[in-house]
N, C-alpha and C. Protein backbone atom coordinates (compact mmCIF):
# COMPACT_ATOMS: atom_id res chain seq x y z
N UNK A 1 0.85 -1.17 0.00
CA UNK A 1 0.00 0.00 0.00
C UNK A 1 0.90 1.24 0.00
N UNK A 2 0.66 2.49 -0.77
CA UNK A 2 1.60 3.55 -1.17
C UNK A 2 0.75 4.25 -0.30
N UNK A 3 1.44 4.89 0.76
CA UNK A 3 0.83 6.18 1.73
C UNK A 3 2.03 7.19 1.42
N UNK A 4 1.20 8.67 1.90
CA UNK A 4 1.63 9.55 1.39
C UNK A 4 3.39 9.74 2.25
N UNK A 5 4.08 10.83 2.05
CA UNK A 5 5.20 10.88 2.91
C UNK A 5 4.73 11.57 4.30
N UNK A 6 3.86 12.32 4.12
CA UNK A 6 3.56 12.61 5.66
C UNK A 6 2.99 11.16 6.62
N UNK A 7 2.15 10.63 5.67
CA UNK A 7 1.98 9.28 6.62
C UNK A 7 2.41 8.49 7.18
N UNK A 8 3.75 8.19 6.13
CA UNK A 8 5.11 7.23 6.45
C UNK A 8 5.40 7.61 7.69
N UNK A 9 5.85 8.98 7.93
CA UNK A 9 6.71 9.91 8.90
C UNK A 9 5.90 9.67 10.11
N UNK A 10 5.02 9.83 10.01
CA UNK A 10 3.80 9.52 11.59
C UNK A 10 3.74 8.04 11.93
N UNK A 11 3.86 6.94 10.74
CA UNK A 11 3.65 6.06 11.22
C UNK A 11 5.27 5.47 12.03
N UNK A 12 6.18 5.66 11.22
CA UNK A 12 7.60 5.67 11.20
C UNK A 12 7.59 6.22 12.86
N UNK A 13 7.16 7.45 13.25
CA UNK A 13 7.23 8.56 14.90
C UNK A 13 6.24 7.56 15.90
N UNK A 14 5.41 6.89 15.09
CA UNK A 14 4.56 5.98 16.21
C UNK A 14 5.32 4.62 16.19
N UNK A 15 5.76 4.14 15.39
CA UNK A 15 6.09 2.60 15.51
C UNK A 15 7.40 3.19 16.86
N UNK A 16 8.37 4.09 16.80
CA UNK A 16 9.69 3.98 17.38
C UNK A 16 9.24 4.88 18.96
N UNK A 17 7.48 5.46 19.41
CA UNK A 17 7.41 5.99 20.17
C UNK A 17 7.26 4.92 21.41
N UNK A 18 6.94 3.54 20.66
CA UNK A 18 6.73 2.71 21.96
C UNK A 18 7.89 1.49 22.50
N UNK A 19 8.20 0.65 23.72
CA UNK A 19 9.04 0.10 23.69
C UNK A 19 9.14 -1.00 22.67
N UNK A 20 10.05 -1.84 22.91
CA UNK A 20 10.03 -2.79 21.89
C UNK A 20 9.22 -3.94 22.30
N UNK A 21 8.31 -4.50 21.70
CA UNK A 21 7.17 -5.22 21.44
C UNK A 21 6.23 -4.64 21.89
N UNK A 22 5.67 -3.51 21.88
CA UNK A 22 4.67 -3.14 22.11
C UNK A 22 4.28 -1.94 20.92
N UNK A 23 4.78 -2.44 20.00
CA UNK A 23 4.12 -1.96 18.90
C UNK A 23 2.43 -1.88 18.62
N UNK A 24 2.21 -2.93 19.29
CA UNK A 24 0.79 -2.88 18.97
C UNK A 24 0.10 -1.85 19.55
N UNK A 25 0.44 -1.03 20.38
CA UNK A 25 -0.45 0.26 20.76
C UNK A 25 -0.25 1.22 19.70
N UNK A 26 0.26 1.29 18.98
CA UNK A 26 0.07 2.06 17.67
C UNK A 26 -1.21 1.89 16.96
N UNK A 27 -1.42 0.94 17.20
CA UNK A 27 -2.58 0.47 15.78
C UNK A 27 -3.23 1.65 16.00
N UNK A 28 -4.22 2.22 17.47
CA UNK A 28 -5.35 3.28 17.28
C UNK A 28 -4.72 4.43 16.71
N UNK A 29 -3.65 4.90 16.70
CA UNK A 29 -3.35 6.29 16.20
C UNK A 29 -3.21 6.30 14.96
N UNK A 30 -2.44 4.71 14.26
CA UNK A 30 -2.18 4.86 13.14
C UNK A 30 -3.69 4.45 12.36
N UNK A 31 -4.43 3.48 12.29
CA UNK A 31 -5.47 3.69 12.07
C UNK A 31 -6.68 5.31 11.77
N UNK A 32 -6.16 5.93 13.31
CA UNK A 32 -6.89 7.32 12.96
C UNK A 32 -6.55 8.16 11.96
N UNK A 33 -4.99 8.13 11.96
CA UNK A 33 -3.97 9.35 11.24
C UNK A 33 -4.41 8.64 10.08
N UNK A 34 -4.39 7.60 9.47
CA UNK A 34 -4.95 6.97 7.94
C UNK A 34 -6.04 7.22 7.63
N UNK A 35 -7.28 6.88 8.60
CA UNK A 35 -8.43 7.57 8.08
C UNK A 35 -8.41 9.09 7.77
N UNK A 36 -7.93 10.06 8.63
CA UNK A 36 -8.15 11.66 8.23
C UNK A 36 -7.53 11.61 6.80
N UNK A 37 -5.97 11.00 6.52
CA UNK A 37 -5.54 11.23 5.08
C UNK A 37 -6.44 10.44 4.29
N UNK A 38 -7.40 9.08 4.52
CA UNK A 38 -8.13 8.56 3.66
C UNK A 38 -9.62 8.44 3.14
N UNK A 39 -9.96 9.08 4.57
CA UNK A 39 -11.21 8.91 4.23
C UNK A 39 -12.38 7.98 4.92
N UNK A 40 -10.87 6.61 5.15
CA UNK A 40 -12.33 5.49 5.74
C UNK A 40 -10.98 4.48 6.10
N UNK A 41 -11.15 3.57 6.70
CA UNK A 41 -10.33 2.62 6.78
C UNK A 41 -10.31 1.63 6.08
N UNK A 42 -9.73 0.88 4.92
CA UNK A 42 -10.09 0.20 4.12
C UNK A 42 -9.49 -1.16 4.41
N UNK A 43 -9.57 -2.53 3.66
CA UNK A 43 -8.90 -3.42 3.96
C UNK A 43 -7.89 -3.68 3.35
N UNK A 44 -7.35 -3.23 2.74
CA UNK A 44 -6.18 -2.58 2.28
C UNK A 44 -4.98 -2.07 3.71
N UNK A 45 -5.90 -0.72 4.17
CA UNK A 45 -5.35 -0.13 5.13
C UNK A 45 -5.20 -1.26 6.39
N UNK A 46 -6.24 -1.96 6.79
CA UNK A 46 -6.16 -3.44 8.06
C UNK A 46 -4.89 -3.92 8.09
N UNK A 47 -5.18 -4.29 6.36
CA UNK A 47 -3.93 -5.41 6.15
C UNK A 47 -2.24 -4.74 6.57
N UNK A 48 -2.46 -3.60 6.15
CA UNK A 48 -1.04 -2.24 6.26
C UNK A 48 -0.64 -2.67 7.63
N UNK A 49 -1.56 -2.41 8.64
CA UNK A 49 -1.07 -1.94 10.15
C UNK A 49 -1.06 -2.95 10.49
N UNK A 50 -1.65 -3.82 10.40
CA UNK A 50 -1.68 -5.31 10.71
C UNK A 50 -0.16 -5.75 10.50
N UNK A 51 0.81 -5.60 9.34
CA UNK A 51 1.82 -5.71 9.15
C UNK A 51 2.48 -5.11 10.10
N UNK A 52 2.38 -3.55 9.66
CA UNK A 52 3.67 -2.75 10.54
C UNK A 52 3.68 -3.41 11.77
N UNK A 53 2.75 -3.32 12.81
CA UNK A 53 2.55 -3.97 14.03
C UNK A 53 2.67 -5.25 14.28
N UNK A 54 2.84 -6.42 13.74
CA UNK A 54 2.83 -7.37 14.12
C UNK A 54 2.11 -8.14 14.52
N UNK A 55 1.07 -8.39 13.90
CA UNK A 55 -0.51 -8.71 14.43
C UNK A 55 -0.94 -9.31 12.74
N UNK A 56 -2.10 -9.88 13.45
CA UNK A 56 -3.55 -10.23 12.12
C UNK A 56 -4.36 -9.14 11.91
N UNK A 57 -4.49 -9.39 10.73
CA UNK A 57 -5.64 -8.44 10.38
C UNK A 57 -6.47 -8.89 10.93
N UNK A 58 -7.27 -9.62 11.46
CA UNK A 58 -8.23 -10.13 12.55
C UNK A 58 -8.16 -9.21 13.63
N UNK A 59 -7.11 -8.92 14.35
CA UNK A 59 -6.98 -8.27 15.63
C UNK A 59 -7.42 -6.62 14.98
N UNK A 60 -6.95 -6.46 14.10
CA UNK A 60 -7.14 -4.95 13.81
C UNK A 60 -8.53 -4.81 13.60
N UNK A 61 -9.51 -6.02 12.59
CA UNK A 61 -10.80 -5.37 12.26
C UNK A 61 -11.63 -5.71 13.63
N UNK A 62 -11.08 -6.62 14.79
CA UNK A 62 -11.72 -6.59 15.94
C UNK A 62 -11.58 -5.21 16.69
N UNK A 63 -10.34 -4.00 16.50
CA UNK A 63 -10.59 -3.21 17.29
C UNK A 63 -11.57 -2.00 16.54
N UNK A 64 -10.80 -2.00 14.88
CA UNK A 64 -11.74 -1.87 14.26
C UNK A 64 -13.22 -1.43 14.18
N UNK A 65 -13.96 -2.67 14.96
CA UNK A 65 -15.70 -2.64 14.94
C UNK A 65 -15.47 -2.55 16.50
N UNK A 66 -14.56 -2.22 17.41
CA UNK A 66 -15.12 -1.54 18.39
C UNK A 66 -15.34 -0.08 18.44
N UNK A 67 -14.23 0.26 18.31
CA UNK A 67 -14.39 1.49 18.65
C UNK A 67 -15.10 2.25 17.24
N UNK A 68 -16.22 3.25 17.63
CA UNK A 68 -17.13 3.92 17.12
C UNK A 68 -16.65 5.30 16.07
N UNK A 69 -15.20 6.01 16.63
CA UNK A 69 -14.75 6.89 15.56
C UNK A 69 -13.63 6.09 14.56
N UNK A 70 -13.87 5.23 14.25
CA UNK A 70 -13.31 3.96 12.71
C UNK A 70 -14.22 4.17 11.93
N UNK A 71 -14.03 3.83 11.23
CA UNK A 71 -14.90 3.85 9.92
C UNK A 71 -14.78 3.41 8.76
N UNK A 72 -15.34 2.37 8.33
CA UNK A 72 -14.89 1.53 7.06
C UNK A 72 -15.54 2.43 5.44
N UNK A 73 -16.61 3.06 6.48
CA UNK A 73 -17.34 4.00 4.75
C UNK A 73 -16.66 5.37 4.94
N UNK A 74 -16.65 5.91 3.83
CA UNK A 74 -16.30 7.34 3.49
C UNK A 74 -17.09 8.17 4.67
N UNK A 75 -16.82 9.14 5.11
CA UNK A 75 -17.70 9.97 5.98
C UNK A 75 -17.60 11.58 5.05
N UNK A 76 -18.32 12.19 5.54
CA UNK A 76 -18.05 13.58 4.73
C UNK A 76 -17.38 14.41 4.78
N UNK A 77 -17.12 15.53 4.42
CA UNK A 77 -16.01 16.55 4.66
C UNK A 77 -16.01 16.36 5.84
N UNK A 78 -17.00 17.04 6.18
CA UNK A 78 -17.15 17.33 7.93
C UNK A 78 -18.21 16.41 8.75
N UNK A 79 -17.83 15.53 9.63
CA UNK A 79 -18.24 15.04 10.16
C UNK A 79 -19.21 14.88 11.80
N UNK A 80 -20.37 15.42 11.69
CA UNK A 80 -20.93 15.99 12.19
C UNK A 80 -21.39 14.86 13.59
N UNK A 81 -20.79 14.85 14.80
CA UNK A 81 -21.30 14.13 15.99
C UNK A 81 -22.11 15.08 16.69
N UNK A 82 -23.24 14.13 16.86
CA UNK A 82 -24.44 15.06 18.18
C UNK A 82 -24.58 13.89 18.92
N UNK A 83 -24.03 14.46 20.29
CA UNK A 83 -24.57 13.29 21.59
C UNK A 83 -25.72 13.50 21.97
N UNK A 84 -26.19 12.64 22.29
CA UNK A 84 -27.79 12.41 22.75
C UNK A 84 -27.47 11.44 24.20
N UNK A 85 -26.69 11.56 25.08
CA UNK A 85 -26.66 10.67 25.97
C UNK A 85 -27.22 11.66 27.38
N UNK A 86 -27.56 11.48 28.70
CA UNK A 86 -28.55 11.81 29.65
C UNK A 86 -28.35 13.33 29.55
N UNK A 87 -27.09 13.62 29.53
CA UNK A 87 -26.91 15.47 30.03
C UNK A 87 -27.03 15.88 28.89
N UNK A 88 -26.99 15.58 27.71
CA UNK A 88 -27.23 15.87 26.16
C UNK A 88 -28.42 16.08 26.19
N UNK A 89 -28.97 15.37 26.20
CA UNK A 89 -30.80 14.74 25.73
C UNK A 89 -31.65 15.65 27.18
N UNK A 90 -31.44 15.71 28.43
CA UNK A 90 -32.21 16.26 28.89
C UNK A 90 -31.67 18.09 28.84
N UNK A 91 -30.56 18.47 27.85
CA UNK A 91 -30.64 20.10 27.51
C UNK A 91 -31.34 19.93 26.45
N UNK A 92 -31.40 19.30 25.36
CA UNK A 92 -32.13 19.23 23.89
C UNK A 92 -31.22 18.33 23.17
N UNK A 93 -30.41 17.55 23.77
CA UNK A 93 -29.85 17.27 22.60
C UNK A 93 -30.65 16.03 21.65
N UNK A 94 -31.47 15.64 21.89
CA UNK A 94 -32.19 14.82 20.87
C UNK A 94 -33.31 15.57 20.23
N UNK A 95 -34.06 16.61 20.45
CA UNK A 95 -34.26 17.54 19.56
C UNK A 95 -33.20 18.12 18.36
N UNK A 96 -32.27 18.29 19.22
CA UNK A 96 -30.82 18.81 18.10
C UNK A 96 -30.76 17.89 17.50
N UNK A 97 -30.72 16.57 17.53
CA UNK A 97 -30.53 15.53 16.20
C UNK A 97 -31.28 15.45 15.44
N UNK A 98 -32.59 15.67 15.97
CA UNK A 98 -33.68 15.19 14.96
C UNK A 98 -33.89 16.89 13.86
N UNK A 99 -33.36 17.83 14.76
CA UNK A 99 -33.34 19.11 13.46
C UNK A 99 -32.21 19.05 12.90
N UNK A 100 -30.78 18.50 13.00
CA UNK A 100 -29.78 18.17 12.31
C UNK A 100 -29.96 17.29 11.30
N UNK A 101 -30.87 16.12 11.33
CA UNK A 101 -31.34 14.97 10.63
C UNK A 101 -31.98 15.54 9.32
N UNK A 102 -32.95 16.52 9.93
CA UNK A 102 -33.95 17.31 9.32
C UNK A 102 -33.33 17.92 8.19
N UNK A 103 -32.27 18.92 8.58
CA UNK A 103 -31.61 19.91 7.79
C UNK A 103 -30.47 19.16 7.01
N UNK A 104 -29.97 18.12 7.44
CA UNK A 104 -29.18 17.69 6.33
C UNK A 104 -29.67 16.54 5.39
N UNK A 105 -30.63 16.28 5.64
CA UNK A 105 -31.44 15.47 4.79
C UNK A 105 -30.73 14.09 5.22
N UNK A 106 -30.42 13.33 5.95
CA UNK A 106 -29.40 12.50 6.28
C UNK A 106 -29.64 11.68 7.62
N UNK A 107 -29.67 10.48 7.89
CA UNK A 107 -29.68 9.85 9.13
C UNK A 107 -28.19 9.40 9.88
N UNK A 108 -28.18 8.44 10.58
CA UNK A 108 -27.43 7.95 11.79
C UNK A 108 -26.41 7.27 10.52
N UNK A 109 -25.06 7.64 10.84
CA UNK A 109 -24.11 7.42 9.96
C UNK A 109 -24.23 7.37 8.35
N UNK A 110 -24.92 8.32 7.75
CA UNK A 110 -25.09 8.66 6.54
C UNK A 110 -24.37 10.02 6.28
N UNK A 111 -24.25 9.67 4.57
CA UNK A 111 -23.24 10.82 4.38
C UNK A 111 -24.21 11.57 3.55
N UNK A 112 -24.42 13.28 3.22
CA UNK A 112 -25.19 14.04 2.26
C UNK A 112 -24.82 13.19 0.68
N UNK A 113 -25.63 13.32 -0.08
CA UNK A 113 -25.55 13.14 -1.21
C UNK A 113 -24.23 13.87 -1.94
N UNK A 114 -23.98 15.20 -1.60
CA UNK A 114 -22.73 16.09 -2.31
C UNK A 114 -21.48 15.62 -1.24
N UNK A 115 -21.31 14.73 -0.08
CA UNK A 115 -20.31 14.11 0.44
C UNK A 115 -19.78 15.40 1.55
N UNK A 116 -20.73 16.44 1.57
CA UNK A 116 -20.06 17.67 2.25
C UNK A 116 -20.16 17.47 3.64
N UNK A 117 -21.37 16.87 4.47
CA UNK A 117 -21.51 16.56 5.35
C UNK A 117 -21.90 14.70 5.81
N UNK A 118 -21.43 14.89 6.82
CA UNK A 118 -22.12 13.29 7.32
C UNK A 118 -22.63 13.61 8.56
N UNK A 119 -23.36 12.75 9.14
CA UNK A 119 -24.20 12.97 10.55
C UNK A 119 -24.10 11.58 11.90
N UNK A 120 -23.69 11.23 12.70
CA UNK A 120 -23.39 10.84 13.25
C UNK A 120 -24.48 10.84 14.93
N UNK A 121 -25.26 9.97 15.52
CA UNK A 121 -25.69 10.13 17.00
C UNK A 121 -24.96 9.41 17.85
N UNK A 122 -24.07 10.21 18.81
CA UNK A 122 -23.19 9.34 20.12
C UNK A 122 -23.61 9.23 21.20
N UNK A 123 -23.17 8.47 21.40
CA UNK A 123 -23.70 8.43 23.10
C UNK A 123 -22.77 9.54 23.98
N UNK A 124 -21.39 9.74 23.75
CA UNK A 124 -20.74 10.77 24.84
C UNK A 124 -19.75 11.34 24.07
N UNK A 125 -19.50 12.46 24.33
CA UNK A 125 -18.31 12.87 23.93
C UNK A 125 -17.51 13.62 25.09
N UNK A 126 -17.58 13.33 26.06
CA UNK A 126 -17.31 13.91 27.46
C UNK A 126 -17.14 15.81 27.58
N UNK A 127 -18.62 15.92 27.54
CA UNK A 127 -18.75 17.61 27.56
C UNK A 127 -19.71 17.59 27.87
N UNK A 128 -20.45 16.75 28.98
CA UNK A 128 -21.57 16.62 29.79
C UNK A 128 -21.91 18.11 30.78
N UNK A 129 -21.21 19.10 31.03
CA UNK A 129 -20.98 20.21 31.91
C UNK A 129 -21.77 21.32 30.70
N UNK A 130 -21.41 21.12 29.81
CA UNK A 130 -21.65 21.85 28.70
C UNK A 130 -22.84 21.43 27.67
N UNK A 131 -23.21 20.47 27.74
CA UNK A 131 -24.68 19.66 26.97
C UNK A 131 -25.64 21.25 26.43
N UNK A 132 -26.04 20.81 25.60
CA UNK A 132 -26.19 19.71 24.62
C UNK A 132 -24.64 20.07 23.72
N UNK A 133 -24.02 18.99 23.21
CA UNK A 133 -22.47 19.27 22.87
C UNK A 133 -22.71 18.56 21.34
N UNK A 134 -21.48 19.10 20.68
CA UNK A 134 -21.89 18.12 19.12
C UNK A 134 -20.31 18.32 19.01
N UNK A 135 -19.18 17.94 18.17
CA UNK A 135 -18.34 17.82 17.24
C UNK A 135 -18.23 17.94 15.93
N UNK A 136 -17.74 18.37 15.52
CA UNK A 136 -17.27 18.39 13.95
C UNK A 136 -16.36 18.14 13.83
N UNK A 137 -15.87 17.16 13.55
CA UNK A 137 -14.15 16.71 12.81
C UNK A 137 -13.66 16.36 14.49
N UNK A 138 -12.47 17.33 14.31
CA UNK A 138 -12.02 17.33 15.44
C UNK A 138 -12.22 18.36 16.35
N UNK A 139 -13.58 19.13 16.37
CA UNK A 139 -13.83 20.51 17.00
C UNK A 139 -15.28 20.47 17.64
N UNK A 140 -15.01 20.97 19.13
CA UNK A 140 -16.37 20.68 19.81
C UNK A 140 -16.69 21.58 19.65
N UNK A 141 -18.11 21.88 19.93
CA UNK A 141 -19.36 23.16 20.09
C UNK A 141 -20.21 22.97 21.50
N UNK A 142 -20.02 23.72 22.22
CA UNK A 142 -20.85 23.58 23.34
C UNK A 142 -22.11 24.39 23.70
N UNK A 143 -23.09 23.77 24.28
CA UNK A 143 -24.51 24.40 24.89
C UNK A 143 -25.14 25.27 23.38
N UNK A 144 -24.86 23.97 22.34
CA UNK A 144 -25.70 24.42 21.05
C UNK A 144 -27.01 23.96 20.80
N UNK A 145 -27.38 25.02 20.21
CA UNK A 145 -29.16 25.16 20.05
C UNK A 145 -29.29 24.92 18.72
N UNK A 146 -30.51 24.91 17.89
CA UNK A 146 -30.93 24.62 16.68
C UNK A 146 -30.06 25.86 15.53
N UNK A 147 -30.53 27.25 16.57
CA UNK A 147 -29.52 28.02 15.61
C UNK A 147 -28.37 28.34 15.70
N UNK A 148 -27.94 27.91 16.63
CA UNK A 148 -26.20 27.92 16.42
C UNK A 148 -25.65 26.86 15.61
N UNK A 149 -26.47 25.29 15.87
CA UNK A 149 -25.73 24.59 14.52
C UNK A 149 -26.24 25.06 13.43
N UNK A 150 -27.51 25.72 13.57
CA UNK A 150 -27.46 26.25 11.62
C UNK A 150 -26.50 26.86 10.94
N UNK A 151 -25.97 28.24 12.14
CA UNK A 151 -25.02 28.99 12.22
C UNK A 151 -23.77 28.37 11.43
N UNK A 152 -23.41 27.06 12.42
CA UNK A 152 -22.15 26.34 12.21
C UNK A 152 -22.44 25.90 10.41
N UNK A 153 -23.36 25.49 10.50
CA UNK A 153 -23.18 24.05 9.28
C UNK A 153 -23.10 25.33 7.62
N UNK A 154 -23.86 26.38 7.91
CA UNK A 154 -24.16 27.36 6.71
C UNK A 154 -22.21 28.20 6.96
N UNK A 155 -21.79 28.07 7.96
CA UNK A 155 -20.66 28.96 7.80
C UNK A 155 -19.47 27.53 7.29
N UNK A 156 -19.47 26.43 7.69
CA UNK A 156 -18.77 25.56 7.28
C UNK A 156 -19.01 25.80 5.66
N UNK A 157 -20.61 25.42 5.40
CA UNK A 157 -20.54 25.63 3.24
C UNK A 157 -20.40 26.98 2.68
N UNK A 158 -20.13 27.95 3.69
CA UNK A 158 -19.55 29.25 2.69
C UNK A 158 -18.20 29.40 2.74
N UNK A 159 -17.64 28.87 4.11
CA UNK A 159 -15.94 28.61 3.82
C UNK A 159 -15.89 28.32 2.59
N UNK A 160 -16.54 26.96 2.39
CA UNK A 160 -15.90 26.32 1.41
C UNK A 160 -16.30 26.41 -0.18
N UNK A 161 -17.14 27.52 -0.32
CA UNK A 161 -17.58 27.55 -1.57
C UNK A 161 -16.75 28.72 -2.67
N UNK A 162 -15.62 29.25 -1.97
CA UNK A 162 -14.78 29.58 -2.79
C UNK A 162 -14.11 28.99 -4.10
């Protein structure tokens, strides 16, 4: 598999950050750092880290389908998490999903048709103090209402419509 040179370099800074045989705690970072340059984790990519690390691809698609920010499908530019878990849901945050749902035309891990957005419902993103909380990418929003994510999602597509 041909990854880019920045990828090499991260994976290269993670394989030599841990002692020796314990390579395998790499897999989650390198896994993550591949999806942002790729898009999705492919089996292609399994088979990759599975190598570098020293492991089966078995072990990788088992951590794989645990953990919830992996992703084997494409997600969208921006990847839109709304928690709905107790301190979420009793500020609004399951109202906020269902008008996020609404406005992007899009359900529970679906991507928009133009690939600009995807939509995502979590259970936590630990910003319970701050509820109802959502993410984008790698960027939280706190004690958001219907029009502040409108706010967000209409200023994300005029960034980008240059």
């Amino acid at each position: 598999m041909t990854l880019s040179p920045h990828l090499e370099a991260k994976f290269a800074k993670l394989l030599t950050s841990y002692p020796p045989g314990r390579q395998r705690s790499a897999m989650i970072p390198m896994l993550m750092f591949a999806q942002d340059e790729l898009g999705q984790v492919t089996q292609e990519l399994v088979e990759e880290v599975a190598r570098r690390i020293g492991c089966t691809p078995l072990q990788v698609e088992e951590v794989l389908t645990y953990y919830s920010m992996l992703h084997k499908k494409p997600l969208g530019k921006y990847h839109v998490q709304i928690c709905t878990n107790i301190s979420c849901m009793l500020t609004g945050g399951a109202e906020l999903w269902e008008h996020a749902s609404g406005k992007l035309r899009i359900g529970h891990r679906e991507v928009a048709a133009d690939g600009f957005f995807s939509l995502e419902e979590v259970e936590c993103i630990g910003a319970c103090s701050w509820a109802p909380a959502i993410q984008v990418n790698y960027d939280f929003h706190h004690h958001v209402t219907p029009e502040k994510l409108d706010r967000l999602l209409a200023g994300l597509r005029s960034a980008n419509a240059v």
